[in-house]
Every structure is written in structure tokens, then in C-alpha cells.
C-alpha atoms as a PDB file:
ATOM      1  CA  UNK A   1       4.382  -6.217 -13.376  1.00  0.00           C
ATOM      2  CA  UNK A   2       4.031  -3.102 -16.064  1.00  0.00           C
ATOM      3  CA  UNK A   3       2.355  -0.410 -15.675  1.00  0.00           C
ATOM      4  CA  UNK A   4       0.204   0.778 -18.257  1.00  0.00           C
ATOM      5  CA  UNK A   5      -1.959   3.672 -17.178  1.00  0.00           C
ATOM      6  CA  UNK A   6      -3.139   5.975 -14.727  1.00  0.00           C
ATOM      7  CA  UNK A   7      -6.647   8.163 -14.555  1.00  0.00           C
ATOM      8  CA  UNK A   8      -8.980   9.557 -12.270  1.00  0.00           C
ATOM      9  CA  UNK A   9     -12.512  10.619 -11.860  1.00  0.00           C
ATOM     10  CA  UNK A  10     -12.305  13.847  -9.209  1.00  0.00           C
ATOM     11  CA  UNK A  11     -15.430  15.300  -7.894  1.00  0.00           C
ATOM     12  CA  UNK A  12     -15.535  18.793  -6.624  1.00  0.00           C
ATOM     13  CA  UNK A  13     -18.035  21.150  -4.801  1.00  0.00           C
ATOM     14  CA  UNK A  14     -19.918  23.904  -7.000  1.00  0.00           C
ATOM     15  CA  UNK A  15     -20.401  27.345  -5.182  1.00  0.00           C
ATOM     16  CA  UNK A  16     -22.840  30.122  -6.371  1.00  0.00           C
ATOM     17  CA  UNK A  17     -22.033  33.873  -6.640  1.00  0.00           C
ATOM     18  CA  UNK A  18     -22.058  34.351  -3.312  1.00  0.00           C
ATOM     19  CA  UNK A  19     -19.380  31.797  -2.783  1.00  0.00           C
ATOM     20  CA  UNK A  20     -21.772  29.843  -0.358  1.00  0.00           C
ATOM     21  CA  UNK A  21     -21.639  25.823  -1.740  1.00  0.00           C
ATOM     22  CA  UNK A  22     -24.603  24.738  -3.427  1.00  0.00           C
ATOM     23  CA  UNK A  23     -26.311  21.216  -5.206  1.00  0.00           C
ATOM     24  CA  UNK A  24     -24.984  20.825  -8.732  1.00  0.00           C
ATOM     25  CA  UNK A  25     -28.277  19.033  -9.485  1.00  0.00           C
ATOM     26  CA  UNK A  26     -29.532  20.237 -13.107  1.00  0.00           C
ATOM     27  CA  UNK A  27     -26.555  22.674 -13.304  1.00  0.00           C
ATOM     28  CA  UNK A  28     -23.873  20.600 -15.144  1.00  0.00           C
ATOM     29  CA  UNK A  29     -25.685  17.398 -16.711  1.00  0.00           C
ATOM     30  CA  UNK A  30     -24.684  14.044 -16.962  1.00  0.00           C
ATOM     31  CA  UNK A  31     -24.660  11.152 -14.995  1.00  0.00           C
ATOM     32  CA  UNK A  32     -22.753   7.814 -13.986  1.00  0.00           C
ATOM     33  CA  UNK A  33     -24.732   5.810 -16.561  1.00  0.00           C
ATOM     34  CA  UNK A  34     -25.042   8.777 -19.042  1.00  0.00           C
ATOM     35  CA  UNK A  35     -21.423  11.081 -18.539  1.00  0.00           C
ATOM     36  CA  UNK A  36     -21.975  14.104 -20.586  1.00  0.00           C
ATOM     37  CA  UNK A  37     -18.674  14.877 -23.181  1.00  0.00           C
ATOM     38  CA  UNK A  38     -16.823  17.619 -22.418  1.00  0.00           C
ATOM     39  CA  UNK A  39     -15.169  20.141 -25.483  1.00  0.00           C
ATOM     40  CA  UNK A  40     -12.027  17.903 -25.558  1.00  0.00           C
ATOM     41  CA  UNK A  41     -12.899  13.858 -26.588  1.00  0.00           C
ATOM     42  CA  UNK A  42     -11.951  12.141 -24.240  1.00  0.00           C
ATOM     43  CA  UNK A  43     -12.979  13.946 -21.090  1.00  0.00           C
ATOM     44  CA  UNK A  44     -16.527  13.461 -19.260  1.00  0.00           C
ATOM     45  CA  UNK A  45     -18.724  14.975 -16.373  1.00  0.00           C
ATOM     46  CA  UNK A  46     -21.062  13.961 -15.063  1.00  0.00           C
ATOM     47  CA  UNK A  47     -23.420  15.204 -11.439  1.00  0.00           C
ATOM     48  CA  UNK A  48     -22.758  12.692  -8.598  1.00  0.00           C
ATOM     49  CA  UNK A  49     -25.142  12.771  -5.993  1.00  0.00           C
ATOM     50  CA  UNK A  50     -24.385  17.164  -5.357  1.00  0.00           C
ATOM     51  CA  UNK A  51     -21.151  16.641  -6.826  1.00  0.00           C
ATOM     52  CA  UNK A  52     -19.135  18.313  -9.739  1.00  0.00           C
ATOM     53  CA  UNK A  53     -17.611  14.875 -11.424  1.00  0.00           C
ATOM     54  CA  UNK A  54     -14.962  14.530 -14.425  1.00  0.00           C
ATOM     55  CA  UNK A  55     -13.251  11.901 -15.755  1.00  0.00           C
ATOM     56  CA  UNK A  56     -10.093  12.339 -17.377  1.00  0.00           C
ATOM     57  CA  UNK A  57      -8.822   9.714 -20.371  1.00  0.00           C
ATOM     58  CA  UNK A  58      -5.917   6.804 -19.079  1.00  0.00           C
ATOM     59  CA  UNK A  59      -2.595   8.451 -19.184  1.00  0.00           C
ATOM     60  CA  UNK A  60       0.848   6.617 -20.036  1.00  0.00           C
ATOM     61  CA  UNK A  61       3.058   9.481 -18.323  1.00  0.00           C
ATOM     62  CA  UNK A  62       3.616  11.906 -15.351  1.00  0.00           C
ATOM     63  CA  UNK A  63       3.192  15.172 -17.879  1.00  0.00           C
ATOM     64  CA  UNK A  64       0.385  13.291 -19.479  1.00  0.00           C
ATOM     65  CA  UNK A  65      -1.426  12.939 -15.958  1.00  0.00           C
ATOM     66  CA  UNK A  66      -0.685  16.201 -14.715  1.00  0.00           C
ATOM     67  CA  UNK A  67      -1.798  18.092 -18.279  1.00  0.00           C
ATOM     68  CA  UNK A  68      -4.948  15.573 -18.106  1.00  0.00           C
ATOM     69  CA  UNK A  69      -6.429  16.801 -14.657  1.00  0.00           C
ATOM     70  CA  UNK A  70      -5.165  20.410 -15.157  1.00  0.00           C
ATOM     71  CA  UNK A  71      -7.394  20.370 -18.757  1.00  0.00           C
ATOM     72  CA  UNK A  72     -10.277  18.749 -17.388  1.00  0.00           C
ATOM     73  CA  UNK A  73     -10.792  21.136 -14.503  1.00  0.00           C
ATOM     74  CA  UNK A  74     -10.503  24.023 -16.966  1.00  0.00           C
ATOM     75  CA  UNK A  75     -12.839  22.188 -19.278  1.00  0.00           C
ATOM     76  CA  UNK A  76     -15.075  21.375 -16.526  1.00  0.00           C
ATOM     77  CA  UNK A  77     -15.081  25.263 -15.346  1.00  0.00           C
ATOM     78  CA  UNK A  78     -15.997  26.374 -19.112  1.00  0.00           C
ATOM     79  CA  UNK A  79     -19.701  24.618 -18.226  1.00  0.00           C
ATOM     80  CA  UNK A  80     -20.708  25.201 -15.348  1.00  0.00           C
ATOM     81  CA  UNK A  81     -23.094  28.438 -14.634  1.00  0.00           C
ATOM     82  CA  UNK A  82     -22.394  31.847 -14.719  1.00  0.00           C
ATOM     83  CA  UNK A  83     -21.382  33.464 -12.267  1.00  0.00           C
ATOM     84  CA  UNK A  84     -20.294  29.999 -10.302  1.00  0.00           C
ATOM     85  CA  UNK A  85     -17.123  28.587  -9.301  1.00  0.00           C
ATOM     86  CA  UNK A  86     -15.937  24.659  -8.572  1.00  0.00           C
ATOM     87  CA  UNK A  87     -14.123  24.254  -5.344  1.00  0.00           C
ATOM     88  CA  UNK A  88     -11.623  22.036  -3.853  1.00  0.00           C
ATOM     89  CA  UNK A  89     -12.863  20.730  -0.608  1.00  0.00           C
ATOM     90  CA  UNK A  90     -12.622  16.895   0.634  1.00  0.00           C
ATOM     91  CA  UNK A  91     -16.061  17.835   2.451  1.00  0.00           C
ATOM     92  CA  UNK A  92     -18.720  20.414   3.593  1.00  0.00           C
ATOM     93  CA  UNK A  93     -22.013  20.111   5.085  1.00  0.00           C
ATOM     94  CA  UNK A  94     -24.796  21.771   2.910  1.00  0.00           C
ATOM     95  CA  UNK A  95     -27.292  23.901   3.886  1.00  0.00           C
ATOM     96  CA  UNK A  96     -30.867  21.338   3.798  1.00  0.00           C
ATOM     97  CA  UNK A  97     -32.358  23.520   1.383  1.00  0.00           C
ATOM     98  CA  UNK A  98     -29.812  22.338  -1.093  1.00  0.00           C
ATOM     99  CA  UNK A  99     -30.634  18.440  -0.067  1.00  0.00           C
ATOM    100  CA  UNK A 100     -34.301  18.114  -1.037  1.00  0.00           C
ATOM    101  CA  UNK A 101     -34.702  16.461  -4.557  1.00  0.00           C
ATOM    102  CA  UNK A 102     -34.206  12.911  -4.686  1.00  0.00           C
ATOM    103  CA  UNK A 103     -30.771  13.242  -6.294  1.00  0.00           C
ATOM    104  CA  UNK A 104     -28.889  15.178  -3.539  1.00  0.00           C
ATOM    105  CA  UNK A 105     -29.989  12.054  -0.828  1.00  0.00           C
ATOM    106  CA  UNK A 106     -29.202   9.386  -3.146  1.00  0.00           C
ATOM    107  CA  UNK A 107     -25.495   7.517  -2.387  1.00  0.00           C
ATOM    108  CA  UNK A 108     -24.876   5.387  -5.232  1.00  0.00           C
ATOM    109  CA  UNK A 109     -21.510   4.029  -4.545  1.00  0.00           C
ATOM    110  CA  UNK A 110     -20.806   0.782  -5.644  1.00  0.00           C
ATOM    111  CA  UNK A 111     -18.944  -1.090  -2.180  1.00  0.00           C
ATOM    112  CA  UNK A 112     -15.346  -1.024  -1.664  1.00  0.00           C
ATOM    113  CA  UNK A 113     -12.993  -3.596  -0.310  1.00  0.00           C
ATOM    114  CA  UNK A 114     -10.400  -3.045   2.534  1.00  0.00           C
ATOM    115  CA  UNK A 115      -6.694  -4.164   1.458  1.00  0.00           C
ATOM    116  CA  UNK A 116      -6.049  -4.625   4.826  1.00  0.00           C
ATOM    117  CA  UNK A 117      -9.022  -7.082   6.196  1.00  0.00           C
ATOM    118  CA  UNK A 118     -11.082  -7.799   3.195  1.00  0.00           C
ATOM    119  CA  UNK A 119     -14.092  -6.850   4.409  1.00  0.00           C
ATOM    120  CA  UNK A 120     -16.532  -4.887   1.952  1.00  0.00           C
ATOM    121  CA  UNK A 121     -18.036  -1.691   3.087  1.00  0.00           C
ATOM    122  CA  UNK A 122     -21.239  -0.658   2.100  1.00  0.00           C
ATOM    123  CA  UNK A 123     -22.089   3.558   1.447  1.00  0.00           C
ATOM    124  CA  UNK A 124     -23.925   5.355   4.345  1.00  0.00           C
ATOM    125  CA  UNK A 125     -27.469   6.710   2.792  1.00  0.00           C
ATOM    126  CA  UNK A 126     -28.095   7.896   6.622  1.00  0.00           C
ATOM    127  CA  UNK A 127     -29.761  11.848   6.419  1.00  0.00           C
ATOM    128  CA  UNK A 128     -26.746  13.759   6.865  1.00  0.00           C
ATOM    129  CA  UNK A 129     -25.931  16.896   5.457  1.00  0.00           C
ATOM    130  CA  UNK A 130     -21.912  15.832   5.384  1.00  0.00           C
ATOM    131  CA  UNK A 131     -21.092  15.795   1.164  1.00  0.00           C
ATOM    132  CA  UNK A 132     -17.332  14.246   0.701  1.00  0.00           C
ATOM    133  CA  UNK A 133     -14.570  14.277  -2.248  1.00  0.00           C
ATOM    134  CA  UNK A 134     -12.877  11.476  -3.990  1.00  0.00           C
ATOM    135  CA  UNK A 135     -10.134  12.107  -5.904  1.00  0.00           C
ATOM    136  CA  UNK A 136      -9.741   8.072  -6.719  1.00  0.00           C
ATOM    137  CA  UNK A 137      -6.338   6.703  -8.469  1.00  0.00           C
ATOM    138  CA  UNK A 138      -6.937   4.139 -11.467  1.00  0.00           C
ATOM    139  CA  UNK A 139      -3.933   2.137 -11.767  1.00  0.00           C
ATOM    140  CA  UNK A 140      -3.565   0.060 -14.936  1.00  0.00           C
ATOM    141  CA  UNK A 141      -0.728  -2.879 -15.241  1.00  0.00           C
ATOM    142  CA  UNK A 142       0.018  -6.129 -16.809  1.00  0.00           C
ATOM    143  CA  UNK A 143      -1.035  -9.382 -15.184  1.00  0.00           C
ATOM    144  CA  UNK A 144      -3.765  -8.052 -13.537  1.00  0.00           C
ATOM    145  CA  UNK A 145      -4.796 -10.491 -10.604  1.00  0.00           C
ATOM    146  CA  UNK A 146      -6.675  -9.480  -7.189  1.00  0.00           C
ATOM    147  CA  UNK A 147      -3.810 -10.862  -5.159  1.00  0.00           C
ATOM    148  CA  UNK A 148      -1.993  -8.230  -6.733  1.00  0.00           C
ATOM    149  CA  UNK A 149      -4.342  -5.585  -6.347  1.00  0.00           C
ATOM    150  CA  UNK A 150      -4.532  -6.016  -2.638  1.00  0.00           C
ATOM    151  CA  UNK A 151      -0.731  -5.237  -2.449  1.00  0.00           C
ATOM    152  CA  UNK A 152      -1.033  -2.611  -4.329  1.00  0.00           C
ATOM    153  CA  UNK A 153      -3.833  -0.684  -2.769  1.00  0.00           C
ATOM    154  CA  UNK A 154      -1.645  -1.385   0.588  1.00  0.00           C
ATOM    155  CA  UNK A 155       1.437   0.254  -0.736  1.00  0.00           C
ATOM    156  CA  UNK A 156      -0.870   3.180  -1.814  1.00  0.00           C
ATOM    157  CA  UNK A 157      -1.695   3.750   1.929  1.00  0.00           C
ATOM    158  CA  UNK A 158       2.146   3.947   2.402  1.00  0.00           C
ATOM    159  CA  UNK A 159       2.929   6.320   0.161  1.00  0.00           C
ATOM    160  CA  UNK A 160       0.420   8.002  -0.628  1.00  0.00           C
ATOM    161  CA  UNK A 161      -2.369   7.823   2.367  1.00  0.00           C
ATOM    162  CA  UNK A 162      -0.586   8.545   5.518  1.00  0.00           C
ATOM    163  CA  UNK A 163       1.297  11.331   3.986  1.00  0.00           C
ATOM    164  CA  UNK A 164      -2.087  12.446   2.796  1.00  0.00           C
ATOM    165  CA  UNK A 165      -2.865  12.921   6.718  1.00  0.00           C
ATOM    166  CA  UNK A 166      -0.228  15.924   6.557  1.00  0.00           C
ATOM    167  CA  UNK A 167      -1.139  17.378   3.143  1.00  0.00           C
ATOM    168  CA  UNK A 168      -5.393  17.215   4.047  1.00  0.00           C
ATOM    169  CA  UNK A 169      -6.525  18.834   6.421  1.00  0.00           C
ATOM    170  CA  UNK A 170      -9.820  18.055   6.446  1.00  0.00           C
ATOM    171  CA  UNK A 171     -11.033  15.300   9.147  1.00  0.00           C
ATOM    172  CA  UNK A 172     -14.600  14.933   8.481  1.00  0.00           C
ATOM    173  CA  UNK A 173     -14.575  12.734   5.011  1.00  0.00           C
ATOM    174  CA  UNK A 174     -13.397   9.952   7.024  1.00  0.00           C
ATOM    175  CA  UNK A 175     -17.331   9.743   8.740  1.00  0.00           C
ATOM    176  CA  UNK A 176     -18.284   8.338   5.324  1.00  0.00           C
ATOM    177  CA  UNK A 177     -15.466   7.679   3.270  1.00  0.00           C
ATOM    178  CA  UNK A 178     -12.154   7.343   2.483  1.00  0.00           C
ATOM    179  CA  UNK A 179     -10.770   4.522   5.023  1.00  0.00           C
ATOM    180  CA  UNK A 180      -7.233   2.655   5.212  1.00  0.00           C
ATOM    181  CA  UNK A 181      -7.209   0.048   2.403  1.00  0.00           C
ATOM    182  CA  UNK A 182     -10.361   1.266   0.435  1.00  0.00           C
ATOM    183  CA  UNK A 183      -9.835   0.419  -3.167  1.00  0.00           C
ATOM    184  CA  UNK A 184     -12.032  -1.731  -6.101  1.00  0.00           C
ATOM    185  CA  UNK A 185     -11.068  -4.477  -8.484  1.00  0.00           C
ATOM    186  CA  UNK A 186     -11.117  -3.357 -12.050  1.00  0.00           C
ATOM    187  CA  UNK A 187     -10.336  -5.091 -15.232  1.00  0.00           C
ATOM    188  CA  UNK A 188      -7.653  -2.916 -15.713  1.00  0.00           C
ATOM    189  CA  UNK A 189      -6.132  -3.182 -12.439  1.00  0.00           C
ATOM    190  CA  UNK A 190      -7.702  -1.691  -9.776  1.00  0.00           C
ATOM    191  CA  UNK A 191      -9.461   1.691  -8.212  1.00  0.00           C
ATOM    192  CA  UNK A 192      -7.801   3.263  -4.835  1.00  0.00           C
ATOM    193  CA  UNK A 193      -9.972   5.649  -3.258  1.00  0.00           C
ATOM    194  CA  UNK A 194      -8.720   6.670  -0.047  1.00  0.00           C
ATOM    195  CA  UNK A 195      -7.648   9.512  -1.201  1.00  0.00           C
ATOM    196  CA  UNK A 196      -9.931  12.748  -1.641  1.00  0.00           C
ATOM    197  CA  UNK A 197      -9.735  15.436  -4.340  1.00  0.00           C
ATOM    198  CA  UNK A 198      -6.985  17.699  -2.536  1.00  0.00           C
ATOM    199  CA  UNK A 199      -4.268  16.807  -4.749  1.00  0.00           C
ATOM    200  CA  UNK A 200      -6.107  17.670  -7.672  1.00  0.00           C
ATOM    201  CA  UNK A 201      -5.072  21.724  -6.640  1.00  0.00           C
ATOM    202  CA  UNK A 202      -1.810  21.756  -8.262  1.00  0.00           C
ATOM    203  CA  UNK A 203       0.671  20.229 -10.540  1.00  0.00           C
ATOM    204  CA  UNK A 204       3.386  19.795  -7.690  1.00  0.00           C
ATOM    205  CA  UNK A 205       0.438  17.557  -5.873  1.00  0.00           C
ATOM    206  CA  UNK A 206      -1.062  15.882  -9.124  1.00  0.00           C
ATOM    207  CA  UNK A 207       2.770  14.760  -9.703  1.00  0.00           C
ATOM    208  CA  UNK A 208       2.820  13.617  -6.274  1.00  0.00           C
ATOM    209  CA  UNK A 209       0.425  11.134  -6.818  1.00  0.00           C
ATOM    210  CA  UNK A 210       1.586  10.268 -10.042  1.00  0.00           C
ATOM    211  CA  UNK A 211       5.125   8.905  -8.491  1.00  0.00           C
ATOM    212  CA  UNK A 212       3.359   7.437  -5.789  1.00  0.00           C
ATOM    213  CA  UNK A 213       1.672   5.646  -7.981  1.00  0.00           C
ATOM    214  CA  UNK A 214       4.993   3.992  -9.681  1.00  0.00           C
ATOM    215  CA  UNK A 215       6.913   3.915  -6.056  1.00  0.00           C
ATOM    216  CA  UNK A 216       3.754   1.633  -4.637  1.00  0.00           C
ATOM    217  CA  UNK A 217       3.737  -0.703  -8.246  1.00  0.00           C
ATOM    218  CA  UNK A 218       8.399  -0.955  -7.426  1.00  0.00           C
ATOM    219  CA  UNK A 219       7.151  -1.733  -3.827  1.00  0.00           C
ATOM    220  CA  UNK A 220       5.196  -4.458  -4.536  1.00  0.00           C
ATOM    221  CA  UNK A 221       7.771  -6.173  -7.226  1.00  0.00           C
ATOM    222  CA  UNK A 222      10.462  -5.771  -5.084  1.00  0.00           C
ATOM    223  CA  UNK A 223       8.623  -7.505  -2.432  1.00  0.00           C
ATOM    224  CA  UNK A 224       8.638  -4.974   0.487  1.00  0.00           C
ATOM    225  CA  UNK A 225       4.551  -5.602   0.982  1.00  0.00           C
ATOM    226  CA  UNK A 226       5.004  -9.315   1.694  1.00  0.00           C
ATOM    227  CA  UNK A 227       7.446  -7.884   4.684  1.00  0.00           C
ATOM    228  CA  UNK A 228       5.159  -5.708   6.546  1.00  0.00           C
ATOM    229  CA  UNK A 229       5.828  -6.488  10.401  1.00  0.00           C
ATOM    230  CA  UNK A 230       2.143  -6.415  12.030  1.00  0.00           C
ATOM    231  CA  UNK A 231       3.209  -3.275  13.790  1.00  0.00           C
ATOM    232  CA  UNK A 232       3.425  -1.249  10.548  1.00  0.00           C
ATOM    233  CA  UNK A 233       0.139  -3.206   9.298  1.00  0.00           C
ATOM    234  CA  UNK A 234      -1.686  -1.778  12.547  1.00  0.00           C
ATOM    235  CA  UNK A 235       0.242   1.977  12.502  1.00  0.00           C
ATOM    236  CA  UNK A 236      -0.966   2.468   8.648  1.00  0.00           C
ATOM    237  CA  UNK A 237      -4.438   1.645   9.349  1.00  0.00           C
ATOM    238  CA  UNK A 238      -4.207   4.121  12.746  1.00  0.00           C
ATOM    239  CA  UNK A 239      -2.764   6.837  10.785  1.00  0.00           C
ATOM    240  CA  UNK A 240      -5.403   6.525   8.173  1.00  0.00           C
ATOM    241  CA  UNK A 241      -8.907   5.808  10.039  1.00  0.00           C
ATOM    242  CA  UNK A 242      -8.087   8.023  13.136  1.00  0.00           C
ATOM    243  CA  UNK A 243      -5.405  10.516  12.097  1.00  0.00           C
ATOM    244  CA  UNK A 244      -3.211   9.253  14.701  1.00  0.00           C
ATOM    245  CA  UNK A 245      -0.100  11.535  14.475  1.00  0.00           C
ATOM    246  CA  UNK A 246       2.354   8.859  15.790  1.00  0.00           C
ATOM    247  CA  UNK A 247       1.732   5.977  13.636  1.00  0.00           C
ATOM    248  CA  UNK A 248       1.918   8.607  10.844  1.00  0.00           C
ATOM    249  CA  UNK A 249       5.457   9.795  11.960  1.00  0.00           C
ATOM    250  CA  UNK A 250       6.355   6.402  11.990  1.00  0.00           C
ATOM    251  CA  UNK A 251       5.435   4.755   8.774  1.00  0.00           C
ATOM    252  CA  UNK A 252       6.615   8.197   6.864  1.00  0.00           C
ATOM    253  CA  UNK A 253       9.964   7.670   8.888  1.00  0.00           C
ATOM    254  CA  UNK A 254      10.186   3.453   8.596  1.00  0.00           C
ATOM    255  CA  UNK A 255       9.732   3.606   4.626  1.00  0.00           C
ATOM    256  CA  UNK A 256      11.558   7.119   3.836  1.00  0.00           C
ATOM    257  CA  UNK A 257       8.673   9.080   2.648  1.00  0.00           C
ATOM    258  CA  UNK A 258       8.649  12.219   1.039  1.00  0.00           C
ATOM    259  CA  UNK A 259       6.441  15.048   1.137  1.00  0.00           C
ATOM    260  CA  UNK A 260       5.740  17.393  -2.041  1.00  0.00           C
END
């Protein structure tokens, strides 16, 4: 198994110029079936739901990855209103008056599958005022197959979810998002999107996930996801889904995890 390429599609919260978080509705343009072009080919945003989306081009390379999300925040920031500002958040619950046009209530998340069960989860359109972050991982590798893509998503909890636990410390995104195992078949390879747009703060954390990335793809070759012992099945899925501080300590400690 090869890999090919990595990219991402972070979303981020847009805050006015009183630094309270507002809906990016008609600020930024674009949309999922219509991404607007940013100055750079290549790079894309696009409003998601209240959301400040970009999309980077596939990278080959660590320095490629990290230069790729470090531009396209810069680009995205060059767009945006005056006297705004994006911000990193995983989630924050808007004021209602920010929630009213049809945009702001509309979830259009295609379903993810869980690695760990299979099952397919649906996105909540319930009337909350809870808005989350994804900062999803597109892997790209030869021999694409969904067998495949279920190890890998699992070996992305391992090295890159549970430690994730530690490095976010926000706790609400899980309500609507962001579960053990979440990930989506692509043609490519596949889409994990556990993760939320933290890691997107810095190149120390964008480079984090980058070797992740790799250390889950040597994981699966080398056969270490066909071995998981149903203890460190259940304590991954813990750490994840409730934040459970033991199972954490033990995965990162079973499989030698570092932290950034």
C-alpha cells in the first residue's frame, strides 16, 4: 500500500469586529456544489452551513501539507470582511439571531461510517444553536479497497484521535460530530473526520497530523490492526466518544504514542 496524497477541507468560525462569532452566510461566497476560487489555483472556499470552509489541493509531502493549510488560511483571511477575523474553535453556540435564514439551519452532511461497527450515522438537523469544526484528513493510496479503508480510519483513532483528547479541549463537538471510527469511502482512498479543525493552528500540529497520517498507513501494512485485542478495540472507542481519561492513557501508553 502507497501513499499518494493527503488534503483537507477545514472549516472555521468567522467573528465580527467585536470579536463576538457570527453566520458567514453572504459574507464569503461559495458553496459545496459551487466552491468559490481563491487567489492561488488550486485552493477553494466555500460557506458551510455558518461555516468558513477551504479546501486545500492533494499534497505529496509533509512541507507540502503544512505550506498548503498555512496558505489557504492566509488566502482565506484576504476575503473575508473588513474588519472580521476567522477563528479556530471545534465549536460554539451562536447567538439565534445569527441562525434565522434557511442556510444557518440547514446540515448537509453526507453520512459517515463507523470503522469500528459499521453502522452509518446520519447528521442531526435538531434546532440547536451548537455549530462544530471539522478539520477532516483525505488520505490517498494505491489499491484502494474499503477493507482497507476501515483499517485505516481505525489506526487514525490510534494515533491521531485519542491523542486528540489531550491536544482539544473542547467537549461539546462530540454532541453532533466527530465520533470514534467516523470516516467516508472515497475514490481516492478515504475521508477521516474525527478530527476537528484544532490542528489546523500551527505548523508543529499540521505536521502532527501529517505523520500520523503515514504511521496509521505503516500500521496497517505491518499488520498491527488485524491484532487489536477487544480491550484496546473498546478503550479507543471510550477515549474517543466519552473522553474517558483512562482508556486514553492506555492506548497512548500500549502503542507508544507521541504528543507534538
Amino acid at each position: 500500500m502507497k501513499f499518494v496524497s493527503i488534503g483537507s477541507d477545514p472549516e472555521l468560525f468567522l467573528a465580527d469586529a467585536s470579536d463576538e462569532i457570527v453566520s458567514a452566510v453572504r459574507k464569503v461566497g461559495g458553496s459545496k456544489k459551487n466552491p468559490k476560487e481563491l487567489r492561488v489555483p488550486g485552493f477553494f472556499v466555500q460557506e458551510d452551513n455558518v461555516l468558513v470552509e477551504f479546501n486545500i489541493p492533494p499534497q505529496e509531502s509533509k512541507e507540502g501539507f503544512i505550506g498548503a493549510i498555512t496558505n489557504g488560511k492566509r488566502l482565506v483571511e484576504e476575503i473575508i470582511p473588513a474588519n472580521h477575523s476567522l477563528k479556530i474553535k471545534s465549536s460554539h453556540h451562536l447567538h439565534p439571531r445569527h441562525l434565522k435564514s434557511a442556510q444557518a439551519r440547514a446540515f448537509g452532511c453526507d453520512p459517515d461510517v463507523c470503522a469500528w461497527t459499521g453502522e452509518v450515522s446520519v447528521s442531526d438537523n435538531s434546532p440547536t444553536t451548537l455549530r462544530t469544526t471539522g478539520g477532516h484528513v483525505y488520505i490517498g493510496y494505491e489499491g484502494v479497497s474499503k477493507e482497507l479503508n476501515f483499517k485505516i480510519a481505525k489506526a487514525c483513532d490510534i494515533v491521531l484521535g485519542v491523542p486528540s483528547m489531550i491536544l482539544d479541549s473542547d467537549t461539546e463537538r462530540r454532541e453532533l460530530y466527530g465520533k470514534a471510527g467516523a470516516f467516508r469511502h472515497k475514490p481516492f482512498g478515504l475521508e477521516y473526520r474525527t478530527l476537528s479543525s484544532f490542528w489546523i493552528a500551527n505548523p508543529e500540529l499540521i505536521g502532527w497530523v501529517y505523520d500520523g497520517t503515514q504511521l496509521a498507513l505503516r500500521m496497517v501494512e505491518e499488520g498491527v490492526i488485524d491484532k487489536l485485542t477487544k480491550e484496546e478495540i473498546e478503550a479507543v472507542q471510550f477515549a474517543i466518544n466519552y473522553n474517558n481519561v483512562d482508556c486514553r492513557n492506555f492506548i497512548l501508553n500500549r502503542f507508544h504514542i507521541e504528543l507534538p
